[in-house]
Protein backbone atom coordinates (compact mmCIF):
# COMPACT_ATOMS: atom_id res chain seq x y z
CA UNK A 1 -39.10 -120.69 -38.73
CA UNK A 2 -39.45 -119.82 -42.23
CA UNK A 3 -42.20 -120.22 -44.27
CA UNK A 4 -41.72 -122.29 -47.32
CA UNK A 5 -42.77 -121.37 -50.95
CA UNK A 6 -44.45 -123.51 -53.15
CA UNK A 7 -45.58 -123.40 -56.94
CA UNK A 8 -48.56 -125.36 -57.65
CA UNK A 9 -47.87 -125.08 -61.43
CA UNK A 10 -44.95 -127.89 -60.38
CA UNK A 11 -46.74 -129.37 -56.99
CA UNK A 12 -50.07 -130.50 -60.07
CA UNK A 13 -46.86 -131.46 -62.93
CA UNK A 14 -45.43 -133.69 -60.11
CA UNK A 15 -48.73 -135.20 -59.38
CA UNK A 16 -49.41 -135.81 -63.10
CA UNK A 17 -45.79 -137.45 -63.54
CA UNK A 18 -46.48 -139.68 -60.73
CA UNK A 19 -49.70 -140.86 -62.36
CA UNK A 20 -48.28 -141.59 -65.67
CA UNK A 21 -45.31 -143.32 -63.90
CA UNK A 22 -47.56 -146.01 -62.31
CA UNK A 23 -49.60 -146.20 -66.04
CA UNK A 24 -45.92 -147.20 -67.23
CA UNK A 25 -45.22 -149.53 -64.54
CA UNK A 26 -49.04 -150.80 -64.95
CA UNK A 27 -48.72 -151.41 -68.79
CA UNK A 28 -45.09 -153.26 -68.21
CA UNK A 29 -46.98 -155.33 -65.51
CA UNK A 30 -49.66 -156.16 -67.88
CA UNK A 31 -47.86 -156.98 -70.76
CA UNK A 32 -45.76 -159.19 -68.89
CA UNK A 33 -48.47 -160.97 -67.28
CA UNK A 34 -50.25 -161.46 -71.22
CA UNK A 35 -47.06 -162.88 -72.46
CA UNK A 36 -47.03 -165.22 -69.94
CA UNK A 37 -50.37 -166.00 -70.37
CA UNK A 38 -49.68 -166.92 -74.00
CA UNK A 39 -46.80 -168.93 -73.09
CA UNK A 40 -48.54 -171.71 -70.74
CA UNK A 41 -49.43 -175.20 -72.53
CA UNK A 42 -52.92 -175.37 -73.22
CA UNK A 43 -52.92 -178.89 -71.35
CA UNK A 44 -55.86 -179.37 -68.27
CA UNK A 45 -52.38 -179.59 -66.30
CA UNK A 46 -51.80 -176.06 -66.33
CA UNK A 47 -55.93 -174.69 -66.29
CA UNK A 48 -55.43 -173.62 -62.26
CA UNK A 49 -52.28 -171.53 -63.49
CA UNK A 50 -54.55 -170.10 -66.73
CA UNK A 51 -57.50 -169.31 -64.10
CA UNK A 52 -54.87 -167.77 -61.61
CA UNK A 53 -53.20 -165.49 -64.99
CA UNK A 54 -56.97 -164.60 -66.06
CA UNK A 55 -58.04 -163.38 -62.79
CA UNK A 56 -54.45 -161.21 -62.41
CA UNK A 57 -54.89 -159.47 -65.71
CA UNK A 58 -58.34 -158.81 -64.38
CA UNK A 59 -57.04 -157.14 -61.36
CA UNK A 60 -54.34 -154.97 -63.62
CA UNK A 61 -56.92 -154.11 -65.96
CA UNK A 62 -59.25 -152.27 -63.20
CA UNK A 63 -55.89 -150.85 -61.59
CA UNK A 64 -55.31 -149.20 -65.07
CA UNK A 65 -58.80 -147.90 -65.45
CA UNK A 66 -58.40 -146.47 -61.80
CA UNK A 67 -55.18 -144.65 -62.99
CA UNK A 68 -56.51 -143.46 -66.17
CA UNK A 69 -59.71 -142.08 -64.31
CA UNK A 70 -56.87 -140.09 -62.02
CA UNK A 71 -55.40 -138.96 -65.15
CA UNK A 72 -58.56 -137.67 -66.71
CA UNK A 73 -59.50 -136.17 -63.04
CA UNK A 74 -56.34 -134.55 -62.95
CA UNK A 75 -56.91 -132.24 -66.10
CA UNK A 76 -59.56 -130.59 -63.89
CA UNK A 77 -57.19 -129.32 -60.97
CA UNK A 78 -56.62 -126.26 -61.77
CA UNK A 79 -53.69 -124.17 -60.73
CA UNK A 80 -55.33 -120.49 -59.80
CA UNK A 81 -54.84 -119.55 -56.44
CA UNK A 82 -57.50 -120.18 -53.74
CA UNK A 83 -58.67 -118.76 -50.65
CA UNK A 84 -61.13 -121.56 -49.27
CA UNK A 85 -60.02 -124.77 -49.58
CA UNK A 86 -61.64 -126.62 -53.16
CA UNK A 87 -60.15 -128.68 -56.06
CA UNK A 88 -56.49 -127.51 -56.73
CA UNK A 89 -56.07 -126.32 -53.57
CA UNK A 90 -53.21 -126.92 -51.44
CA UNK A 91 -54.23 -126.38 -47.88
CA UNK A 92 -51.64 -126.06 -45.51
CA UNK A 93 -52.25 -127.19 -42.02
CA UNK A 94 -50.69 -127.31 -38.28
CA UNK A 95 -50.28 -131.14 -38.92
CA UNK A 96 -49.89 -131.90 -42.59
CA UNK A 97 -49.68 -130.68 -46.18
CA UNK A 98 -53.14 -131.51 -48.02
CA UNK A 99 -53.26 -131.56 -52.25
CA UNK A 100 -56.81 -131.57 -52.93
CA UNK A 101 -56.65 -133.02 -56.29
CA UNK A 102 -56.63 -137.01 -56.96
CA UNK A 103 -56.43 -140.03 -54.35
CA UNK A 104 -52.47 -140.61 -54.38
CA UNK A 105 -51.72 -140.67 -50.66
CA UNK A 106 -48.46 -139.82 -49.12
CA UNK A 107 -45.56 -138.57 -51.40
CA UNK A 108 -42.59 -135.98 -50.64
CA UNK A 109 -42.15 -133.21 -53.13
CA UNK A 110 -39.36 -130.33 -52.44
CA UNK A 111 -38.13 -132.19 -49.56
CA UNK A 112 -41.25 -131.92 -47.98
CA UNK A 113 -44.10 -134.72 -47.31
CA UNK A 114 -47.80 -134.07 -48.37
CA UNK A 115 -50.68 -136.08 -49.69
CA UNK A 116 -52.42 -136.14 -52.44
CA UNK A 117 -56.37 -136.13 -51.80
CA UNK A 118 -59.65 -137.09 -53.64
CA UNK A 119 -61.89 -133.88 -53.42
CA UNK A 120 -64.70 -136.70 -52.16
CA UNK A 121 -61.95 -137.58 -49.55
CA UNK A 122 -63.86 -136.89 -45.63
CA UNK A 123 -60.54 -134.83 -45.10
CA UNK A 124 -61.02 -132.79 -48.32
CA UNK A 125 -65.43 -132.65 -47.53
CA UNK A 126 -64.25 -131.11 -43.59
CA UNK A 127 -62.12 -128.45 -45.19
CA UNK A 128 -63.81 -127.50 -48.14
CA UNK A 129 -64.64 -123.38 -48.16
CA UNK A 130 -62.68 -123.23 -45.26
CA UNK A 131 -59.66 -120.38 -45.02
CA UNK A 132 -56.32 -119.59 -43.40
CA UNK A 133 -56.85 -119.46 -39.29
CA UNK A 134 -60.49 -122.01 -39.67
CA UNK A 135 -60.20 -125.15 -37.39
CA UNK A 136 -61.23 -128.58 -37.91
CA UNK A 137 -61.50 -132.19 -36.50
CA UNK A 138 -61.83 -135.47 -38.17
CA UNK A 139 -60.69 -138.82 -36.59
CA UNK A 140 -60.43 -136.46 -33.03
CA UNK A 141 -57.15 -134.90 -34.41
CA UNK A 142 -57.56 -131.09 -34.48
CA UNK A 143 -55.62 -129.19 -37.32
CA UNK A 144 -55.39 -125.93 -37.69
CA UNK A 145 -55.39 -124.18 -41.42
CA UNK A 146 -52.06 -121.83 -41.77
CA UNK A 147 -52.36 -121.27 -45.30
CA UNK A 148 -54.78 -122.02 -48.75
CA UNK A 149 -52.80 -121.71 -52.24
């Protein structure tokens, strides 16, 4: 089986695109949901439908802080190659494909599936300083680490 290449110069740029992608959607959502705001009668018929409007622009505006906080984070993953797993790194194991950069979850890049993780993440915490060949078990699955970039 051969090995697969990856550049992390385009791994982070995907990462960042995704981000800015759900700001986009975010913003449409929120827009939308002020407009509509705006548009309901200002009647004591329609208060439950104000309160219920209110309280989803609420949840859109933390959403979009969370996002923008990911943005911000991600201007601190740096691209240099790594031999211990850290911020930026992408840590290669036996079971999965491990971006130690900002809380995304599970995307597929290059045909291939990884996920995106907060460096506070109790994944990232287990492998951090560890190298190519170290072991590890969290939630009793064992991984092996074939490779840090």
């Amino acid at each position: 089986m051969q090995k697969a290449v990856y550049n992390k110069n385009e791994l982070r740029t995907y990462v960042q695109e995704m981000l800015s992608g759900k700001v986009k959607t975010l913003e449409f959502y929120l827009n939308f949901t002020l407009e509509a705001s705006r548009d309901i009668k200002k009647t004591s018929k329609y208060d439950s439908i104000r309160e219920e409007i209110q309280s989803e622009i609420y949840h859109l505006d933390r959403q979009m802080a969370a996002l923008k906080s990911m943005q911000r984070e991600m201007q601190r993953v740096l691209n240099k190659g790594t031999v211990a797993a850290g911020v930026g790194s992408l840590v290669i194991t036996n079971k999965a494909r491990f971006y130690i950069s900002v809380s995304v979850g599970e995307f597929f890049f290059e045909g291939d599936r990884f996920y995106a993780i907060s460096e506070k993440s109790p994944m990232a915490q287990i492998m951090k300083g560890k190298k190519a060949g170290d072991e590890f078990t969290l939630n009793n699955i064992h991984q092996r680490i074939e490779e840090v970039l």
